[in-house]
Protein backbone atom coordinates (compact mmCIF):
# COMPACT_ATOMS: atom_id res chain seq x y z
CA UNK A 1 19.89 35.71 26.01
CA UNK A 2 17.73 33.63 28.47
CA UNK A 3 17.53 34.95 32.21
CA UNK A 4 19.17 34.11 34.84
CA UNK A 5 17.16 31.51 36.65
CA UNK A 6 18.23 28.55 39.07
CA UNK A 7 17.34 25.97 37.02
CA UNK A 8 16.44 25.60 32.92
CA UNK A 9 13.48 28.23 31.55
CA UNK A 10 11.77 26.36 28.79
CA UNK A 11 8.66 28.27 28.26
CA UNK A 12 8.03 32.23 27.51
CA UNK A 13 4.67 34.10 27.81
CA UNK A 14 4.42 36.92 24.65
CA UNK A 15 2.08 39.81 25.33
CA UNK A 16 0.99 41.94 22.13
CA UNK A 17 -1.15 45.57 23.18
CA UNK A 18 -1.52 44.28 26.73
CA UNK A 19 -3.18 40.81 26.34
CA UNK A 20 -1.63 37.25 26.32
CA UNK A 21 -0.49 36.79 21.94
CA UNK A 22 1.29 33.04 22.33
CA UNK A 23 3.48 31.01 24.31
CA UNK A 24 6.82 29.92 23.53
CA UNK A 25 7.91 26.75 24.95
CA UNK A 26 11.19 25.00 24.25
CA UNK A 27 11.86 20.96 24.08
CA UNK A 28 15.34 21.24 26.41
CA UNK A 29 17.44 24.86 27.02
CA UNK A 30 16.59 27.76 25.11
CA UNK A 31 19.92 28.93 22.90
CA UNK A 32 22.18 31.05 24.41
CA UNK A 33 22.47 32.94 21.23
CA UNK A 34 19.76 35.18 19.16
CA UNK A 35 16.90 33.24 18.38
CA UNK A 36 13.69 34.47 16.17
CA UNK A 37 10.02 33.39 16.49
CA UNK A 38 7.19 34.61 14.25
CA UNK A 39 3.26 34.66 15.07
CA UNK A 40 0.34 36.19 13.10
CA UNK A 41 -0.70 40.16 14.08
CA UNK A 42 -2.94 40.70 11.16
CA UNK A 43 -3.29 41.16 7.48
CA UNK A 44 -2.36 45.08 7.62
CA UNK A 45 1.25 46.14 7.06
CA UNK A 46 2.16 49.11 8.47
CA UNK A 47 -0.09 48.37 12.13
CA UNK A 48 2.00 49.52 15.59
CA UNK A 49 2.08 47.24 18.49
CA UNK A 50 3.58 46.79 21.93
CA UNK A 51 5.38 43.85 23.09
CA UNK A 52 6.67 42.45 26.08
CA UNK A 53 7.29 39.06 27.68
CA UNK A 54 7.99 37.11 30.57
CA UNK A 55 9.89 33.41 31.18
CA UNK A 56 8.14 30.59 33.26
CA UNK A 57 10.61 30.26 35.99
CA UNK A 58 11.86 26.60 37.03
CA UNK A 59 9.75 27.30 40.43
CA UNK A 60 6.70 27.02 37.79
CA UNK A 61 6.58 31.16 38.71
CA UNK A 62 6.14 34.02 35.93
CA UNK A 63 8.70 36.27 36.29
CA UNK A 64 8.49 39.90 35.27
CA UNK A 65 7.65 40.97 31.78
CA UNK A 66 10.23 42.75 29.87
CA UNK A 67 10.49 46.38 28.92
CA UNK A 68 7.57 46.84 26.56
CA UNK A 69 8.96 47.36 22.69
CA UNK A 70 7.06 48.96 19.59
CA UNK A 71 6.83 46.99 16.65
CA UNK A 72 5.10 47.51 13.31
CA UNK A 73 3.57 44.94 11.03
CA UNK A 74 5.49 44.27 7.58
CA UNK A 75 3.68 43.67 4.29
C-alpha cells in the first residue's frame, strides 16, 4: 500500500546493498492493492541482497526509506 502523503506519490526510489538500483515512477496514483516490479541484479541465482525504498513526497521531498529486506536472486 502507498503511504500516507497529502497529496498523490507517483515516484519511488529502490536501493539494492546500500546504493540507488532504479526508480519507479507511476503515470497517475500508484494502486492501492499489491503491485510487482522487476529489475536486473545479476546473472547468479542464489546471490543475497538488501532492499529498501523510499516515495518522492508531493512536497518534491524523499521520505524515509523502508525497513531494509533480504532478498535472493532466482535462477
Amino acid at each position: 500500500m502507498p503511504p500516507g502523503a497529502d497529496g498523490v506519490v507517483t515516484e519511488y526510489e529502490i536501493q539494492l546493498d546500500g546504493r540507488t538500483a532504479t526508480s519507479l515512477v507511476w503515470g497517475g496514483s500508484a494502486p492501492q492493492e499489491r503491485a510487482s516490479y522487476s529489475f536486473y541484479a545479476g546473472r547468479e541465482a542464489g546471490v543475497t541482497h538488501r532492499v529498501r525504498l523510499r516515495a518522492k513526497l508531493p512536497d518534491g521531498t524523499w521520505g524515509g526509506f523502508t525497513p531494509e529486506r533480504t532478498v535472493t536472486t532466482g535462477h
